[in-house]
Protein backbone atom coordinates (compact mmCIF):
# COMPACT_ATOMS: atom_id res chain seq x y z
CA UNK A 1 0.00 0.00 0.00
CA UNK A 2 1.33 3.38 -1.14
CA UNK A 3 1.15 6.50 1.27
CA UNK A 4 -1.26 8.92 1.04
CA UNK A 5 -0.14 12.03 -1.30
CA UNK A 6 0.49 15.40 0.53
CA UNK A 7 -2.18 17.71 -0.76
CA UNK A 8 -3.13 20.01 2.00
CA UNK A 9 -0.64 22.42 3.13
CA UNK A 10 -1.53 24.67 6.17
CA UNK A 11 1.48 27.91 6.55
CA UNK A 12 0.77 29.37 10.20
CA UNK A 13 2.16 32.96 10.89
CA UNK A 14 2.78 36.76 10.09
CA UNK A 15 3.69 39.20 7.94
CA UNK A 16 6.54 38.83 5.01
CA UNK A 17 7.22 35.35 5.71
CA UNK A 18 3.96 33.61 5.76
CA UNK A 19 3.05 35.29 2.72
CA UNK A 20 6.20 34.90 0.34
CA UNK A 21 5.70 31.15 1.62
CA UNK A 22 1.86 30.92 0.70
CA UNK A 23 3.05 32.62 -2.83
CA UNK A 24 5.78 30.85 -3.25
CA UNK A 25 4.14 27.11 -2.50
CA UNK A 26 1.12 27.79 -4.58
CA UNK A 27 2.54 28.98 -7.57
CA UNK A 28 4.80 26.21 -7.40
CA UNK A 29 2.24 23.37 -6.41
CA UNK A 30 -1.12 24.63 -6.59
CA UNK A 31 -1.66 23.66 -10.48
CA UNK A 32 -0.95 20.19 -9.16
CA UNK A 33 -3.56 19.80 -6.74
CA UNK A 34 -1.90 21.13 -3.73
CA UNK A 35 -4.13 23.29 -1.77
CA UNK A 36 -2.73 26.10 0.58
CA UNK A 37 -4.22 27.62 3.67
CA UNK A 38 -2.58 30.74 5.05
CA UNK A 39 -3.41 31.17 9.52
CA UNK A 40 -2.99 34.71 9.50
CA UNK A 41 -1.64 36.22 13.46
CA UNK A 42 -1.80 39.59 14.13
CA UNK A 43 1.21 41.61 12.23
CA UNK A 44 4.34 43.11 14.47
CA UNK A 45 5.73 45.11 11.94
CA UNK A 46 6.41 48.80 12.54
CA UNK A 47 6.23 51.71 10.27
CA UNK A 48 10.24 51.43 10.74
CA UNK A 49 10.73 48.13 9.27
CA UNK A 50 12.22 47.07 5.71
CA UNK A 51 13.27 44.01 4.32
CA UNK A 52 16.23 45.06 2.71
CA UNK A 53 17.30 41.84 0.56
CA UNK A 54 20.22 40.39 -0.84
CA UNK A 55 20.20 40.12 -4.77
CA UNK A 56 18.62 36.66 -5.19
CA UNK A 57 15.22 37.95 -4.28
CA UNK A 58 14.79 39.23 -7.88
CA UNK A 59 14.85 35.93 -9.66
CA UNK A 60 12.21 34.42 -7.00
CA UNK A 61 10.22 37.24 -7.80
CA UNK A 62 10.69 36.72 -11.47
CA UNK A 63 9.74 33.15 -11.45
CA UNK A 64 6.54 34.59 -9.09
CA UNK A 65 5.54 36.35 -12.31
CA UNK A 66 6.47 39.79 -9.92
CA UNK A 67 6.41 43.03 -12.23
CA UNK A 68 9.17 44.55 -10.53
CA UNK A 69 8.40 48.44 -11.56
CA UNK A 70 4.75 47.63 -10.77
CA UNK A 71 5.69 46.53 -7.36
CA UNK A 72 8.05 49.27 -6.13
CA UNK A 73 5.98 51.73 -7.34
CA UNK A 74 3.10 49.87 -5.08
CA UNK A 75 5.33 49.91 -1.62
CA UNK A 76 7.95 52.53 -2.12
CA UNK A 77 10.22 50.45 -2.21
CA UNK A 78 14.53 51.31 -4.40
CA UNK A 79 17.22 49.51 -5.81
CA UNK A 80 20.04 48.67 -3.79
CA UNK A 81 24.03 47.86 -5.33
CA UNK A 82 24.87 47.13 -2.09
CA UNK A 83 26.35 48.07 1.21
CA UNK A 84 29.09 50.82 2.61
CA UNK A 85 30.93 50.27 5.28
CA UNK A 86 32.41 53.52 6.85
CA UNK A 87 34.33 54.11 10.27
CA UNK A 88 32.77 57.24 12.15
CA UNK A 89 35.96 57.94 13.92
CA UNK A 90 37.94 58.13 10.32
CA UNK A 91 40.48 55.82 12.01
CA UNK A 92 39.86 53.19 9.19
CA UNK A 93 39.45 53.73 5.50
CA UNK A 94 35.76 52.46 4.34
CA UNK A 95 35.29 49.80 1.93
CA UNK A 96 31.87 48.73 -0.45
CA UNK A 97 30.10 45.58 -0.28
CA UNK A 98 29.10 45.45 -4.05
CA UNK A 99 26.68 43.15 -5.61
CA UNK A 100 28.64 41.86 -8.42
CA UNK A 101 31.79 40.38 -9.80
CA UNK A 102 35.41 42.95 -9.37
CA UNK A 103 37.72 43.26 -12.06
CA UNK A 104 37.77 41.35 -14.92
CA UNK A 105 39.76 38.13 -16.06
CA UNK A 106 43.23 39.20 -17.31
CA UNK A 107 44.95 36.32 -19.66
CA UNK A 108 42.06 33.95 -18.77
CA UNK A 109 43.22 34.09 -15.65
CA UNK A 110 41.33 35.48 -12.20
CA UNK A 111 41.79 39.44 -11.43
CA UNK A 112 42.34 39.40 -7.78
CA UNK A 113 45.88 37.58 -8.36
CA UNK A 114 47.10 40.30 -10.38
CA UNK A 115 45.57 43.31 -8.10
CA UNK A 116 47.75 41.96 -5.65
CA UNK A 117 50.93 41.79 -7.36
CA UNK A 118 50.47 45.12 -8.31
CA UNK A 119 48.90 46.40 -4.78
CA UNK A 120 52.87 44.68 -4.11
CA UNK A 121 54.57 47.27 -6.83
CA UNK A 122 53.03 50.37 -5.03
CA UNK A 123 49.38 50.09 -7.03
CA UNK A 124 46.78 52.65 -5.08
CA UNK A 125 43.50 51.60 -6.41
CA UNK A 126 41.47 49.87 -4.21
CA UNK A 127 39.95 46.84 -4.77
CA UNK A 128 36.22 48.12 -4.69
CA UNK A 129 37.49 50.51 -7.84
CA UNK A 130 37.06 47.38 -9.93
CA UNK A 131 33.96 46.88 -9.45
CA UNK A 132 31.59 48.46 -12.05
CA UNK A 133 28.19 47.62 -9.80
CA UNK A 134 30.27 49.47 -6.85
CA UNK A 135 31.20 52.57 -8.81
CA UNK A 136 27.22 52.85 -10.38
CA UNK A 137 26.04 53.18 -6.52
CA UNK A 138 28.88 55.61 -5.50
CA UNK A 139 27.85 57.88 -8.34
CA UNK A 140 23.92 57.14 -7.89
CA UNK A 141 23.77 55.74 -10.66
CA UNK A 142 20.88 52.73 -11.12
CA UNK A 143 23.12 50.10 -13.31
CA UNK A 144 21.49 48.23 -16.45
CA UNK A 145 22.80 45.41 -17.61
CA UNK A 146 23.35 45.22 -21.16
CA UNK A 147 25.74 42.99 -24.14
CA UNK A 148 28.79 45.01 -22.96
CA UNK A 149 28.59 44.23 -19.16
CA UNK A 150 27.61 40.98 -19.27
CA UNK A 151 30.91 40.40 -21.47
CA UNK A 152 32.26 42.03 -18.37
CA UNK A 153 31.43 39.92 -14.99
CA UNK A 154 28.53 39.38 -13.00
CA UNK A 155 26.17 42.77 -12.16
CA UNK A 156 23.51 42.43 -9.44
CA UNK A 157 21.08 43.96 -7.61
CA UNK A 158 18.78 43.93 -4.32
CA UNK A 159 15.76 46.06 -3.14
CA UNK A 160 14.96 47.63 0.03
CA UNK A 161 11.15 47.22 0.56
CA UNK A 162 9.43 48.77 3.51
CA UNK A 163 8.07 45.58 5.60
CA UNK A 164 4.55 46.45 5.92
CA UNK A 165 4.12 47.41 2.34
CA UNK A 166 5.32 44.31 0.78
CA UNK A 167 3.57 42.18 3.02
CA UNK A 168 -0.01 43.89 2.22
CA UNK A 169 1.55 43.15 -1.48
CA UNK A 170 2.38 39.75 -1.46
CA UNK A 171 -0.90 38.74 0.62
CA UNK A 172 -2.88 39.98 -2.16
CA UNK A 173 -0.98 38.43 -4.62
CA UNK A 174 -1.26 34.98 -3.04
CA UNK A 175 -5.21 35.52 -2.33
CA UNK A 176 -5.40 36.05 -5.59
CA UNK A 177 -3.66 33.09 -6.75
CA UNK A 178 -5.38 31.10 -4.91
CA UNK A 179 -4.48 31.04 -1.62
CA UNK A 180 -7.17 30.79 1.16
CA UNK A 181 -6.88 33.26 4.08
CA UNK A 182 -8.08 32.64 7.59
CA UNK A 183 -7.20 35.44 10.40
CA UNK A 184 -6.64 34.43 14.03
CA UNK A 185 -5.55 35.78 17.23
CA UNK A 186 -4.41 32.76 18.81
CA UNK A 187 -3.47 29.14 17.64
CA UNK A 188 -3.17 25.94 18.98
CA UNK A 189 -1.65 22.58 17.16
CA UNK A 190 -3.77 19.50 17.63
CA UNK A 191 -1.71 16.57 17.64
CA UNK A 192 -2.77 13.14 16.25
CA UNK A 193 -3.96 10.38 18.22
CA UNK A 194 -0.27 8.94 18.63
CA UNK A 195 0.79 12.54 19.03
CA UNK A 196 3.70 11.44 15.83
CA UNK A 197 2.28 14.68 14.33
CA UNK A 198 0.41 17.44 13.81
CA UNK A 199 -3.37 16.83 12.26
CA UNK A 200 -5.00 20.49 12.42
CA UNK A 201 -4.83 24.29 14.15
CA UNK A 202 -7.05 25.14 16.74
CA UNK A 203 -8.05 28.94 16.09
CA UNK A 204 -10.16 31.37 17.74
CA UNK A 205 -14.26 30.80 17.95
CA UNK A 206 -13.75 27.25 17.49
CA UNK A 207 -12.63 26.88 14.12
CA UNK A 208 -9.95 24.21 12.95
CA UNK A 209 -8.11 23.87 10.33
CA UNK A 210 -6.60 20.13 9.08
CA UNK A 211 -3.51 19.31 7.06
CA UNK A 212 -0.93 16.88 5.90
CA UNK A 213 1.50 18.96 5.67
CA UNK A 214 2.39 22.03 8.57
CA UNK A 215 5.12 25.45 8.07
CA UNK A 216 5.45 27.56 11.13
CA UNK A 217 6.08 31.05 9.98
CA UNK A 218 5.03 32.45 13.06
CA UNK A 219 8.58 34.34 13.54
CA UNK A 220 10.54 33.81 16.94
CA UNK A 221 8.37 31.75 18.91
CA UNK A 222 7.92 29.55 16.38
CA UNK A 223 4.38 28.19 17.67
CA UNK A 224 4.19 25.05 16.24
CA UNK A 225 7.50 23.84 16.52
CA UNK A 226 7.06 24.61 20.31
CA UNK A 227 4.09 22.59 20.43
CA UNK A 228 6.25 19.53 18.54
CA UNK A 229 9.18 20.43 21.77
CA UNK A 230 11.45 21.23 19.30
CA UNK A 231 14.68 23.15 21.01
CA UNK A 232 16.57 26.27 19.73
CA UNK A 233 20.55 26.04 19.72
CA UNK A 234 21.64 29.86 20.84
CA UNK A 235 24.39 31.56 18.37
CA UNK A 236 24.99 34.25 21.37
CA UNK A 237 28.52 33.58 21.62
CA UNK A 238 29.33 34.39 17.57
CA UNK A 239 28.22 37.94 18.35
CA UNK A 240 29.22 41.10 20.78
CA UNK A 241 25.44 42.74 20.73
CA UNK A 242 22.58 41.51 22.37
CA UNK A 243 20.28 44.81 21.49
CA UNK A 244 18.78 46.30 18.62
CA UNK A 245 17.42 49.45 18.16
CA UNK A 246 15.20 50.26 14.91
CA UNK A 247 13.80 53.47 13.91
CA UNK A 248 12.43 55.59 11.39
CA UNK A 249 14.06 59.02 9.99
CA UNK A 250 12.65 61.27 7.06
CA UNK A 251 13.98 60.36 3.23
CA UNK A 252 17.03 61.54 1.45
CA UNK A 253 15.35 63.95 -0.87
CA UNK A 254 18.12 62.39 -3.61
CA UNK A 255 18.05 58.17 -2.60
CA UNK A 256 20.98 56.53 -2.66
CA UNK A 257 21.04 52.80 -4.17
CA UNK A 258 22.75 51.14 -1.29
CA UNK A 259 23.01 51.26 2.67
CA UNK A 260 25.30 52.60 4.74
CA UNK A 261 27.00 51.14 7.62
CA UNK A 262 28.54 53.50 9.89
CA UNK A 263 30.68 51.70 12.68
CA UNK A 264 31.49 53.43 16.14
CA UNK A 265 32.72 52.54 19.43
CA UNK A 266 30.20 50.10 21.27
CA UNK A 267 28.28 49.11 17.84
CA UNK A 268 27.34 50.26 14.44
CA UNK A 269 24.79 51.51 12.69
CA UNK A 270 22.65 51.28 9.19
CA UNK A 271 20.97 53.45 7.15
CA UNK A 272 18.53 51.46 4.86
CA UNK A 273 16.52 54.28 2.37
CA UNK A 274 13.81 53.82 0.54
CA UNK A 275 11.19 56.36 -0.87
CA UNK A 276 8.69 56.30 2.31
CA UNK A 277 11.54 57.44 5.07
CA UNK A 278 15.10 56.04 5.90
CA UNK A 279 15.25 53.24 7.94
CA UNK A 280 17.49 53.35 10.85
CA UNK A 281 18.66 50.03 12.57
CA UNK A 282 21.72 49.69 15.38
CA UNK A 283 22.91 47.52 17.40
CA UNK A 284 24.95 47.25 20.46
CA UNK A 285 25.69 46.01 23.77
CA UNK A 286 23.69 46.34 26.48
CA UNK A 287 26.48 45.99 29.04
CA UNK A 288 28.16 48.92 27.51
CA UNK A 289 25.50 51.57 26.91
CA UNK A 290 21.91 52.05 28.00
CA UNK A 291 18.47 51.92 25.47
CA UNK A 292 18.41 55.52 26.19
CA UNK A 293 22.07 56.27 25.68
CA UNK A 294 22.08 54.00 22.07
CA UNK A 295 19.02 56.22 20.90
CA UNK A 296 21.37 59.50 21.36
CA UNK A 297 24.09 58.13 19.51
CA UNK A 298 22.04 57.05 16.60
CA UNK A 299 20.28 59.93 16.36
CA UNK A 300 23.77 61.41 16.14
CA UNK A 301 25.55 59.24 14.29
CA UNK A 302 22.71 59.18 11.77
CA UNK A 303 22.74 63.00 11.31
CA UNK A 304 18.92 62.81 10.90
CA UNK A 305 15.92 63.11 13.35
CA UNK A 306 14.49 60.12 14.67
CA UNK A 307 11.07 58.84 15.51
CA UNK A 308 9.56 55.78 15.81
CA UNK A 309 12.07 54.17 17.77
CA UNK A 310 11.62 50.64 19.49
CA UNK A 311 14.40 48.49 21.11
CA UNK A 312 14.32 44.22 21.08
CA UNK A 313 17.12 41.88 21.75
CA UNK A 314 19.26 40.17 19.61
CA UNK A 315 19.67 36.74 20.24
CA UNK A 316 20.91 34.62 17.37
CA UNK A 317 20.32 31.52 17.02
CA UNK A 318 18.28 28.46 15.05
CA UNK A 319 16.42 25.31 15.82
CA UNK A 320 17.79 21.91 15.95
CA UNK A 321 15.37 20.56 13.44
CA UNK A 322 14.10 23.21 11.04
CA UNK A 323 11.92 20.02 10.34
CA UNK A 324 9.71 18.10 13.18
CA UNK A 325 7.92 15.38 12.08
CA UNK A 326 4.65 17.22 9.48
CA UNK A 327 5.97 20.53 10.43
CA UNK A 328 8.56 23.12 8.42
CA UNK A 329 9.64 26.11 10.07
CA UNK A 330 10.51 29.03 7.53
CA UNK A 331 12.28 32.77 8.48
CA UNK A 332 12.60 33.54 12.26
CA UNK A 333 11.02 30.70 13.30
CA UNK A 334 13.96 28.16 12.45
CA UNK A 335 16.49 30.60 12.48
CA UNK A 336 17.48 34.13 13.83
CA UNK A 337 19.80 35.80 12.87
CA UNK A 338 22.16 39.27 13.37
CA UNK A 339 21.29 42.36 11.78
CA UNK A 340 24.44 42.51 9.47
CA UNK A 341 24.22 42.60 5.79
CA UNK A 342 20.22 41.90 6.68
CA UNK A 343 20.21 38.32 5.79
CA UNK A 344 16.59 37.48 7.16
CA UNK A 345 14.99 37.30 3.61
CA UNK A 346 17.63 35.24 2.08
CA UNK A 347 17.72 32.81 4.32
CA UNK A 348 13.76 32.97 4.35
CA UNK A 349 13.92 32.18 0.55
CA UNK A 350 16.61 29.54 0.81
CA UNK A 351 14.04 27.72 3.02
CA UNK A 352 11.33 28.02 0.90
CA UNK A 353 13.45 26.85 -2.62
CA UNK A 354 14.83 24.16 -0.55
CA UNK A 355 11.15 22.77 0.68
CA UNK A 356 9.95 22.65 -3.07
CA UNK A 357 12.89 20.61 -4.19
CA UNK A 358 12.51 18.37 -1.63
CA UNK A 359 8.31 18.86 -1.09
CA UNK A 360 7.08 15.09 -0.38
CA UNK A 361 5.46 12.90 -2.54
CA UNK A 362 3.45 10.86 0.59
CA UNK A 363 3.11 11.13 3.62
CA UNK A 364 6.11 8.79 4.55
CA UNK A 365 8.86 12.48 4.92
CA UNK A 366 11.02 10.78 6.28
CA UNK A 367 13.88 10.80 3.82
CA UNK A 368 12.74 14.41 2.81
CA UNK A 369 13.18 15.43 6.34
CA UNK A 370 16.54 14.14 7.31
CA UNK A 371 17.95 15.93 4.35
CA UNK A 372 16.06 18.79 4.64
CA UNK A 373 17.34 19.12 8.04
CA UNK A 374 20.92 18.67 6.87
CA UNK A 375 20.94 21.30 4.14
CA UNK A 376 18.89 23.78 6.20
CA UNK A 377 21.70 23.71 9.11
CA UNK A 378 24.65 24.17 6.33
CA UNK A 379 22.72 26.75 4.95
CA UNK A 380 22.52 28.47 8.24
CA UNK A 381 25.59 27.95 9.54
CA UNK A 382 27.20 29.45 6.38
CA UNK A 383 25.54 33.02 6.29
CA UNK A 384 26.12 33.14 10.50
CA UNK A 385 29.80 32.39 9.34
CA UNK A 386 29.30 35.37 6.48
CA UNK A 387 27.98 37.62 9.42
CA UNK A 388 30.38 37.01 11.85
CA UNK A 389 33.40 37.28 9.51
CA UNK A 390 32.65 41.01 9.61
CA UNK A 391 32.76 41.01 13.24
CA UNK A 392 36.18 38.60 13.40
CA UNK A 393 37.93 40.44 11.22
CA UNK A 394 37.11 43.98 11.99
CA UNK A 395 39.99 46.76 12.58
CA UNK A 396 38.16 49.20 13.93
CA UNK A 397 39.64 51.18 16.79
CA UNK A 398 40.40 49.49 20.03
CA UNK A 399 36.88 49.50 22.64
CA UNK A 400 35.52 46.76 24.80
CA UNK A 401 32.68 46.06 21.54
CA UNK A 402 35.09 46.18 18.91
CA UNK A 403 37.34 43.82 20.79
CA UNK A 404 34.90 41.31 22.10
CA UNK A 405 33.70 41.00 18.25
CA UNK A 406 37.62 40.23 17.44
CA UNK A 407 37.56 37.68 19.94
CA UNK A 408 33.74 35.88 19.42
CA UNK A 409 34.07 32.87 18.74
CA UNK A 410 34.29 31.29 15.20
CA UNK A 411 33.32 28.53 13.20
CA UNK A 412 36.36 25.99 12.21
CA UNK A 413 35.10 26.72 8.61
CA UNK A 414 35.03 30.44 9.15
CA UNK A 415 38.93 30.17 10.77
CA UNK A 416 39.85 27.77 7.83
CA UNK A 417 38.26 30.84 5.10
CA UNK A 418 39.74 33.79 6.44
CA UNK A 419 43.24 31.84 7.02
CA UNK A 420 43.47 30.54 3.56
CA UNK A 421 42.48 33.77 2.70
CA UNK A 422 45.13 35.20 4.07
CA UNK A 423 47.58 33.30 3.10
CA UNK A 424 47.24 32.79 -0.75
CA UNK A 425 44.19 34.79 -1.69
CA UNK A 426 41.65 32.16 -2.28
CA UNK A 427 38.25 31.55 -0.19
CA UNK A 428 37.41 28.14 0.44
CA UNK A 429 33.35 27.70 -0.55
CA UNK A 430 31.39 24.78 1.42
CA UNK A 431 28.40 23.29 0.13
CA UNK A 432 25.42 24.89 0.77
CA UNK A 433 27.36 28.46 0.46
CA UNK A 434 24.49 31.66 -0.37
CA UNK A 435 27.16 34.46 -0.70
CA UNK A 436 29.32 34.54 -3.55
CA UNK A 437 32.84 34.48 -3.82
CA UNK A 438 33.23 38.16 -4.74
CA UNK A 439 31.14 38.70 -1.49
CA UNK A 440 33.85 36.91 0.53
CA UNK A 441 36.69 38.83 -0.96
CA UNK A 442 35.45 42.28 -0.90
CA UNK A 443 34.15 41.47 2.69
CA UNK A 444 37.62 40.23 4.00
CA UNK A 445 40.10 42.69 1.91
CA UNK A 446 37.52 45.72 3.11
CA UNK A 447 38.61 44.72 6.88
CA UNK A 448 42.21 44.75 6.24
CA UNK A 449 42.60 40.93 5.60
CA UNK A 450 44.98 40.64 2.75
CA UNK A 451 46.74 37.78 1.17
CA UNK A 452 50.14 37.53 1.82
CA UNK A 453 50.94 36.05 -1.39
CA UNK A 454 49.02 34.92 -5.03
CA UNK A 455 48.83 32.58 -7.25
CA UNK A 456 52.39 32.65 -9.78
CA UNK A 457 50.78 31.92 -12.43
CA UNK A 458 50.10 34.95 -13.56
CA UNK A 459 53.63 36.09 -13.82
CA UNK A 460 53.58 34.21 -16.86
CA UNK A 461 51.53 37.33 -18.08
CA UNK A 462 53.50 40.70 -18.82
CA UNK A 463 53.58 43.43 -16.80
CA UNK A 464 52.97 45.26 -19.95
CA UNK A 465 49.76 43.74 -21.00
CA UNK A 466 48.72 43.61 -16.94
CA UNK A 467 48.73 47.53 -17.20
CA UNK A 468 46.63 47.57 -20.51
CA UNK A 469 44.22 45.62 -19.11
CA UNK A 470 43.93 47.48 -15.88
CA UNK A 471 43.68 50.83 -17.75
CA UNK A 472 40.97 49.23 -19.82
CA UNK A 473 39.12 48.05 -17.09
CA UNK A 474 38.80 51.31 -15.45
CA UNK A 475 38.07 53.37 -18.10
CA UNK A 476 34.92 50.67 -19.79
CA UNK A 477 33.79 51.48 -15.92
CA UNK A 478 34.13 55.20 -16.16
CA UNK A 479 32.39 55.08 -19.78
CA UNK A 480 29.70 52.35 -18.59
CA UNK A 481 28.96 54.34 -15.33
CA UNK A 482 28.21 57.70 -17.11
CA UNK A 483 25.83 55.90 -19.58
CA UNK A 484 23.75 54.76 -16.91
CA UNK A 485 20.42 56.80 -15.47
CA UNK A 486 20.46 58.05 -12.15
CA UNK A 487 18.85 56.08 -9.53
CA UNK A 488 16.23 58.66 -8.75
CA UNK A 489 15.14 59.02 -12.34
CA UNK A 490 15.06 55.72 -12.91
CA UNK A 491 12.64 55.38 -9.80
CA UNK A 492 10.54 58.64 -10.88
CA UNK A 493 10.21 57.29 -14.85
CA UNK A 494 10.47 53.62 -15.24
CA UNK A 495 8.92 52.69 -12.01
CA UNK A 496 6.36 55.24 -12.04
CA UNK A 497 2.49 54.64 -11.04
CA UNK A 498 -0.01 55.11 -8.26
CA UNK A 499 1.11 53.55 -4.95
């Protein structure tokens, strides 16, 4: 006798998460049968929140048949190239986080190699100058990809999307595609007679709601997982701040297409704009400054005036089994995470693409769930190792923060990166890796970690054609750059319409 097929799939939870999964599972699965019912709890998003994404978020909206002009226009919502990093005490140079490939192969061979044999022969262009998708945001300057630049590497982009505008968005979307909504206050899992799983939601007024097949998006508490006594592993040790403060400031009147992060003594802080207001989000220690004391310095350090303001710990961190039994837990509620490089939606979406690959055929998950489980915790592991790289490897000036981040502790795989990294320029990638290679190198060299040697190879190429090629590189950048549209009329023309 075969096993029954999994047809009913009930998504419990909030907000951005519970609705990207609804979307996500029935445009994937509904044609086949699959029918998806979306518990709605109350929201907890702020007017200060934003999922700002990292770039992969535009082809899983392009596969959700997303118009991407239609939707920004809708929520407010920008481009982003990527991320600068800046010291407020000057006592470091600042480095860019850019979306997208630096340099270009010289002799079919890779650029970094021969960027630091010349850095080695008294070369003063920085790394980041390579980068075309870098030198688009530092001029404002929205980038469009086109025959030339794809010759050219990799260019990428992200979004920054105020939260409670996209999640209004992608609820209708998924109502209309067939989703069915049902709103609750409170919800209860009913277990099954052998309690091996879960067979429906208790909501308010009596209703319930049966499945085969159960995803907790429910954020932090993860509610159903709970129910299944599922434990949380803490991450508290990887990072120096337990708090995080989040508020809202007025827009740039000109919008930049990338955040800022501005370090300083006990913590940093980001500014995340969009065209609604500018998102303001630091985080510290609580043993080194008071709620009150953090909302002074980032009203300082931010240069802008502040409202809005709300204050939550941080306390990284994932479950043990991101899947219990008939139950998946998506976004918060299998993993937290820091606030650096905002990594919440990616890893949201990495659940999500890696539940449809392995969705099960019948109700025997079994297999499905074991390797689920053992991707999901790679997965994890390896964007916690991303964030805390940039806490490892900082050199910013000497304070008990800054320190205590130097000294967190590390991942084996993380120590094995950044010392191979070190020592010959190259960046091992484990399976399961979400940030690419260019990420990893423009993230270690921006903190001052640079290899002590390359590969020789390349001295097989002349020094002569090594100059042409790094004069040609700069200048298709300078050409390609000032070809481009400004970000703001880009925003104002092609992604124009009634919000």
């Amino acid at each position: 006798m075969t096993a029954a097929m999994i047809n009913e799939v009930v998504i419990v939870g909030r907000d951005v998460p519970l609705w990207l999964a609804a979307g996500v599972i029935q445009s994937a699965l509904g044609s086949n049968g699959v029918k998806v019912t979306a518990v709605e709890l109350p929201s907890r998003l702020r007017e200060h929140d934003v999922c700002a994404s990292q770039p992969a978020l535009e082809a899983l909206h392009h596969r959700l048949r997303i118009d991407e002009s239609v939707l920004l226009a809708a929520t407010g919502g920008v481009f982003s190239l990527g991320q600068n990093f800046v010291d407020t005490s000057k006592s470091t140079p600042p480095f860019f986080h850019a979306y997208g490939t630096y340099g270009a192969p010289i002799d079919q061979k890779a650029f970094l190699p021969f960027w630091l044999m010349a850095r080695n022969f008294g070369l003063q262009i920085a790394f980041e100058d390579f980068s075309l998708t870098a030198a688009a945001a530092k001029h404002g300057r929205m980038l469009i990809p086109d025959a030339a630049t794809e010759t050219y590497g990799r260019t990428d982009y992200a979004y920054h999307l105020p939260a409670r505008g996209y999640a209004r968005w992608l609820r209708n979307l998924a109502v209309r595609r067939g989703v069915t909504a049902v709103e609750s206050n409170v919800v209860r899992a009913e277990l099954d007679s052998d309690g091996a799983s879960i067979a429906a939601v208790h909501l308010e007024g009596g209703h319930r709601v049966g499945g085969q097949l159960f995803i907790d998006a429910s954020g932090s508490e993860a509610s159903l997982m709970s129910a299944l006594g599922v434990q949380r592993e803490t991450w508290r040790g990887y990072f120096a701040a337990d708090r995080q403060l989040a508020a809202s400031a007025p827009p740039f009147s000109s919008i930049p297409p990338y955040a800022e992060v501005r370090a300083w003594s006990e913590g940093w802080l980001s500014l995340i704009p969009d065209r609604t207001r500018t998102h303001i989000v630091q985080t510290y220690s609580s043993n080194e400054r008071s709620d009150d004391e953090a909302l002074r310095i980032a009203s300082s350090i931010a240069g802008l005036r502040l409202s809005d303001a709300t204050v939550m710990n941080s306390d990284p961190g994932r479950l043990q089994a991101a899947w219990e039994r008939n139950c998946v837990a998506v976004g918060e509620a299998a993993c937290t995470f820091d606030a650096i490089h905002c990594v919440d939606l990616q890893a949201l979406q990495l659940s999500l693409v890696h539940l449809l690959s392995l969705f099960p055929v019948s109700s025997d998950l079994q297999a499905e769930r074991a390797e689920y489980n053992r991707i999901s915790r790679q997965a994890f592991e390896r964007i916690r190792d991303f964030q805390s790289a940039f806490y490892v490897a900082n050199r910013y000036p000497r304070s008990s923060f800054w320190t205590q981040a130097r000294d967190a502790h590390r991942s084996t795989e993380l120590t094995h990166k950044v010392d191979t990294f070190r020592a010959r320029g190259e960046v091992p990638l484990y399976e399961n890796e979400s940030f690419a290679l260019e990420s990893w190198q423009a993230l270690l060299i921006g903190q001052g970690v640079v290899p002590e040697s390359y590969d020789p190879a390349i001295e097989r190429t002349s020094p002569e054609q090594m100059k042409h090629e790094f004069r040609r590189i700069l200048s298709f950048i300078k050409e390609k750059v000032q070809e481009q549209t400004t970000h703001d009329f880009y925003l104002a023309n092609v992604c124009a319409g009634q919000r």
